[in-house]
C-alpha atoms as a PDB file:
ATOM      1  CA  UNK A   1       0.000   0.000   0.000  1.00  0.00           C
ATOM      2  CA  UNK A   2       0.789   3.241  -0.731  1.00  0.00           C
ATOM      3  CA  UNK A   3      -0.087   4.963   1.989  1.00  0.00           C
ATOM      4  CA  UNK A   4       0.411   4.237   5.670  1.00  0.00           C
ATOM      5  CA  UNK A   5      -2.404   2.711   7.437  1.00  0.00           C
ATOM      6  CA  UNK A   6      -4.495   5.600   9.246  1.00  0.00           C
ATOM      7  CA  UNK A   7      -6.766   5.171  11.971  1.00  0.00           C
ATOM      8  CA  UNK A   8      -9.540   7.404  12.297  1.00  0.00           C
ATOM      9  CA  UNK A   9     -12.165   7.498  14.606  1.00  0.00           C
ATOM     10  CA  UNK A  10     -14.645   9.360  12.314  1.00  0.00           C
ATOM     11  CA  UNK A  11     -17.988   7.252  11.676  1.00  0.00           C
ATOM     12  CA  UNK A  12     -18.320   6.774   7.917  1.00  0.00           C
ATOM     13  CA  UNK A  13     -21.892   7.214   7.824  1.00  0.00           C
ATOM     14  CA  UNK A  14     -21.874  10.761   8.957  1.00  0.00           C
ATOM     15  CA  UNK A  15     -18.835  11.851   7.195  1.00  0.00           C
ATOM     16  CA  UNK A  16     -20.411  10.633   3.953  1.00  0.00           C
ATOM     17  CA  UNK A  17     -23.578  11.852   5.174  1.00  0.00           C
ATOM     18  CA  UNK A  18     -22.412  15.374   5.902  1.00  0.00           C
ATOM     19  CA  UNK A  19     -20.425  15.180   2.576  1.00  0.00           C
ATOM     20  CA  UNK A  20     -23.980  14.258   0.438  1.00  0.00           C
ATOM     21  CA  UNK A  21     -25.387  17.363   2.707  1.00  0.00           C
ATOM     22  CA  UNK A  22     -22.543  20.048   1.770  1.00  0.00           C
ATOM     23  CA  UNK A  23     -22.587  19.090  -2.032  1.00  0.00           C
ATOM     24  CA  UNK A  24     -26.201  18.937  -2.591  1.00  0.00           C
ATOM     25  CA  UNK A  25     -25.749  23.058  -0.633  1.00  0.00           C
ATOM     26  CA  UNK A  26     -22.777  23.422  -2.954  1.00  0.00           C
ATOM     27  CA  UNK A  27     -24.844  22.464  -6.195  1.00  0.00           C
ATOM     28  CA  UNK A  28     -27.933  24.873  -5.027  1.00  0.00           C
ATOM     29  CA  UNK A  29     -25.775  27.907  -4.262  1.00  0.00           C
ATOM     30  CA  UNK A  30     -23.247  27.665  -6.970  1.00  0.00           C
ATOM     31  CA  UNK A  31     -25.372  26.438 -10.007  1.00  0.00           C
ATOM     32  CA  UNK A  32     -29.001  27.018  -9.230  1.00  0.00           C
ATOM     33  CA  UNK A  33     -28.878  30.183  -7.410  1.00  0.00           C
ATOM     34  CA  UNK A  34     -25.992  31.883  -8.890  1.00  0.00           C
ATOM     35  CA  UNK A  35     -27.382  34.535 -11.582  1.00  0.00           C
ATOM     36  CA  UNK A  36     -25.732  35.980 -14.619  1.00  0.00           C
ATOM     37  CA  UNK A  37     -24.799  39.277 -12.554  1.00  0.00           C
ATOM     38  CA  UNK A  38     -23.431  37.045 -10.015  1.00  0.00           C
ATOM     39  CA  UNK A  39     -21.383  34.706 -12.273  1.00  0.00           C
ATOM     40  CA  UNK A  40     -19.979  37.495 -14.832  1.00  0.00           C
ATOM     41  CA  UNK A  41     -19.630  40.275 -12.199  1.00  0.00           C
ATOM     42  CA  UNK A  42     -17.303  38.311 -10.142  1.00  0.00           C
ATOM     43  CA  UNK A  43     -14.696  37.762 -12.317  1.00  0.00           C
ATOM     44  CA  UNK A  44     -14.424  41.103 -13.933  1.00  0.00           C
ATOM     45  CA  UNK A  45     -11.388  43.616 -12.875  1.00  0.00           C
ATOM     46  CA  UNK A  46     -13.368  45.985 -11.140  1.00  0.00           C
ATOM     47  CA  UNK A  47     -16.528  45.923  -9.595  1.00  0.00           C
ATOM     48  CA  UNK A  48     -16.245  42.518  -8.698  1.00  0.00           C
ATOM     49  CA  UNK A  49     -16.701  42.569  -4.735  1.00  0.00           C
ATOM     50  CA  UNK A  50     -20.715  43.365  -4.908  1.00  0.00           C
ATOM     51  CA  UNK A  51     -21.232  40.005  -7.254  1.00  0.00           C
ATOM     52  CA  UNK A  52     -18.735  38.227  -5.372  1.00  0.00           C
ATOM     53  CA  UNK A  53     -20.005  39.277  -2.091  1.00  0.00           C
ATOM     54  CA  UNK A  54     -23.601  38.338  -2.855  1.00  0.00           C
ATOM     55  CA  UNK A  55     -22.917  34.535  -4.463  1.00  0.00           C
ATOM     56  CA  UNK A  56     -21.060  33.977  -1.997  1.00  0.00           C
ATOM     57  CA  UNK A  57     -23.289  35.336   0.932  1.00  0.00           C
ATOM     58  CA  UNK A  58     -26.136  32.532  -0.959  1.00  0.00           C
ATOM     59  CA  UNK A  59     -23.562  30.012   0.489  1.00  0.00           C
ATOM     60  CA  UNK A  60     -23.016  31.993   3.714  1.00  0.00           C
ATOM     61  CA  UNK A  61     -27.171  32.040   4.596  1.00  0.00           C
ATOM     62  CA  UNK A  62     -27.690  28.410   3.256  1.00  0.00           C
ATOM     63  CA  UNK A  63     -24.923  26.799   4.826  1.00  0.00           C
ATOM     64  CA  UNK A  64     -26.073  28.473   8.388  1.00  0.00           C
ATOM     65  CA  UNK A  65     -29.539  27.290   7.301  1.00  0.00           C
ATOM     66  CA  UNK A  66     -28.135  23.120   7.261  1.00  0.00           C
ATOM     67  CA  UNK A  67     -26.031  23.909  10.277  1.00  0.00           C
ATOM     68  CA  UNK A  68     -29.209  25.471  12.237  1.00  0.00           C
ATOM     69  CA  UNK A  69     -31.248  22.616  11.071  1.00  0.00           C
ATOM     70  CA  UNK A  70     -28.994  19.204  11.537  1.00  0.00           C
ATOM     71  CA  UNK A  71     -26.265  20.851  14.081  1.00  0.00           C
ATOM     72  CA  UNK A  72     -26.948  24.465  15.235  1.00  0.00           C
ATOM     73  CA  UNK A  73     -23.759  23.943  17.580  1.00  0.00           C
ATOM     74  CA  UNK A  74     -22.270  24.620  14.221  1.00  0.00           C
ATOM     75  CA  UNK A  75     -23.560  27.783  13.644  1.00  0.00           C
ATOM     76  CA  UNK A  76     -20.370  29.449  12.741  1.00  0.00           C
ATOM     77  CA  UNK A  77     -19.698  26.603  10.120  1.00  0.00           C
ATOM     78  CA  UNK A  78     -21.114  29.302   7.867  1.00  0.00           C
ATOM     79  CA  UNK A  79     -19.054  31.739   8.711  1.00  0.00           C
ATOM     80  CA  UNK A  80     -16.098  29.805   7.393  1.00  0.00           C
ATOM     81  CA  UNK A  81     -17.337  28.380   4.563  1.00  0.00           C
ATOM     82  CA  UNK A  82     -18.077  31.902   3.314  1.00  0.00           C
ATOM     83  CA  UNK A  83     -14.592  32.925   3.481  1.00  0.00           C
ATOM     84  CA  UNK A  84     -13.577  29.444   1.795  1.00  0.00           C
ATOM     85  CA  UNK A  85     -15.391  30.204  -0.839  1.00  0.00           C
ATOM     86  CA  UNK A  86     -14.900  33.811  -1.096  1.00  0.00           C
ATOM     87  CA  UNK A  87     -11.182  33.420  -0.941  1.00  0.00           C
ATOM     88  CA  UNK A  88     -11.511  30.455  -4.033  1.00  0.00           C
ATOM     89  CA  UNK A  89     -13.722  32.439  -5.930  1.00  0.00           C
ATOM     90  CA  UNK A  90     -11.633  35.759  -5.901  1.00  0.00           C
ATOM     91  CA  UNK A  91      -8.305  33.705  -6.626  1.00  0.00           C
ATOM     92  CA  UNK A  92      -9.913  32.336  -9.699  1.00  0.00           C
ATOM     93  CA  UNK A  93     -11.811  35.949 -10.931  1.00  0.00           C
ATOM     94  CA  UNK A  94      -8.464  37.671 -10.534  1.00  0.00           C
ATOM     95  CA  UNK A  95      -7.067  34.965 -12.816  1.00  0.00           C
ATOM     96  CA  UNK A  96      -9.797  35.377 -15.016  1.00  0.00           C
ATOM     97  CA  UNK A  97      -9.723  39.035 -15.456  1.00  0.00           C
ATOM     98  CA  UNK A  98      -5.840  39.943 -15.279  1.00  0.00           C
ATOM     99  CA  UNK A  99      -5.149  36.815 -17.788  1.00  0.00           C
ATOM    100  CA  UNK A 100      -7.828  37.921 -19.992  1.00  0.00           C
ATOM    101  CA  UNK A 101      -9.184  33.927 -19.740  1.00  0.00           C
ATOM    102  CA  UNK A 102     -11.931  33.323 -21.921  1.00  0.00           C
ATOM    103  CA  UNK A 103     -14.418  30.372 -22.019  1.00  0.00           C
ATOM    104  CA  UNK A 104     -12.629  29.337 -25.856  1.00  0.00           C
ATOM    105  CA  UNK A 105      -9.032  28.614 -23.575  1.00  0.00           C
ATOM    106  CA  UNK A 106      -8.412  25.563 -21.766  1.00  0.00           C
ATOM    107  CA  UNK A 107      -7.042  27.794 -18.986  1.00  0.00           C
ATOM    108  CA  UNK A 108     -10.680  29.079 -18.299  1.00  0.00           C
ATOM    109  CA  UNK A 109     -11.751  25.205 -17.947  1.00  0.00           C
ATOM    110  CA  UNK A 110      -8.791  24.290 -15.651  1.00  0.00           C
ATOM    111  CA  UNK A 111      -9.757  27.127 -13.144  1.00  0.00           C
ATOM    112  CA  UNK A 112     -13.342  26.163 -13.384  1.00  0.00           C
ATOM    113  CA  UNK A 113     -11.740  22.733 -12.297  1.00  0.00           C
ATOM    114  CA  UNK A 114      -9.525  23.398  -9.661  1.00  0.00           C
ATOM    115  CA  UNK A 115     -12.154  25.866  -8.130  1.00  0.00           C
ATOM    116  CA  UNK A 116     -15.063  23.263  -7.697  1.00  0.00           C
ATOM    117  CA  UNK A 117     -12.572  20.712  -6.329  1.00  0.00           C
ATOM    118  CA  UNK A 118     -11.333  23.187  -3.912  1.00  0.00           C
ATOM    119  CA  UNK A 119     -15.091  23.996  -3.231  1.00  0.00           C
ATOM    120  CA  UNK A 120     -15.379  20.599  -2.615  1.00  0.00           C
ATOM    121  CA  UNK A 121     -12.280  19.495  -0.313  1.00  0.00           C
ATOM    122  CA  UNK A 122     -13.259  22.048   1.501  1.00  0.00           C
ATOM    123  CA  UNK A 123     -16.746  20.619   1.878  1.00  0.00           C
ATOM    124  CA  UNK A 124     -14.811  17.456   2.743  1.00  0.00           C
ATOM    125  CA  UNK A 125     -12.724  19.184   5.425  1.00  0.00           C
ATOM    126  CA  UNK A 126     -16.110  20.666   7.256  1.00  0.00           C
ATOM    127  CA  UNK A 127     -17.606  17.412   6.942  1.00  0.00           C
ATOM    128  CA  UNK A 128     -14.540  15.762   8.785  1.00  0.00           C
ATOM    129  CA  UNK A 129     -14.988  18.521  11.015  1.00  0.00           C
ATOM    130  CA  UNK A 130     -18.762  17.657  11.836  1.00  0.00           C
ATOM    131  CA  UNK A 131     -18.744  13.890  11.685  1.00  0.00           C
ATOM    132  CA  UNK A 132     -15.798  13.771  13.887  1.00  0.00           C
ATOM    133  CA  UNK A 133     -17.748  16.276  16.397  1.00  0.00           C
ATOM    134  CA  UNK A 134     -21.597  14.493  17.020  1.00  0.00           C
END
């Protein structure tokens, strides 16, 4: 094996459970809620922040909303994934807009990529979190 042998003592069933939970959130905010103003305005040069700062409030208010519902210890859980996602999301706008990347490059694609798998590890790392704390 590759790897060493970990031990964890995370139960599976909530981990994957709290995974399924965080991506179906991460699927609303980012695809079905996210408008054209929100999407476009984001990644432009200037006047970025006010799109930026209202996507990614969406995942701020419905991430609270899960954590008030299944674990409202958690509350603050919404707090961080907010500035997760705000942090990802500006990284890959200023790329975007100071690279002049457009949809025809494979560079656009390849930050669309490596955004939504940060997006998700970092739904994986808050679902460690909150399986490993019942």
């Amino acid at each position: 094996m590759i790897l060493p042998q970990l031990s964890s003592t995370v139960s599976v069933g909530a981990l994957v459970g709290w995974m399924l939970v965080l991506t179906v959130k991460h699927v609303v905010a980012d695809f079905y809620l996210q408008n054209k103003w929100m999407a476009m305005g984001k990644d432009q040069k200037t006047g970025w922040a006010l799109p930026l700062l209202a996507h990614c409030g969406v995942h701020l208010v419905l991430t609270t909303a899960v954590m008030l519902v299944l674990a409202p210890r958690f509350w603050f859980i919404g707090l961080i994934d907010f500035a997760i996602h705000l942090a990802i999301d500006r990284a890959k706008g200023f790329c975007v807009s100071h690279f002049d990347v457009t949809p025809e490059s494979r560079w656009f694609w390849w930050l669309i990529g490596t955004d939504q798998a940060l997006h998700h590890l970092t739904g994986f790392g808050l679902s460690v979190v909150l399986a490993a704390n019942p």
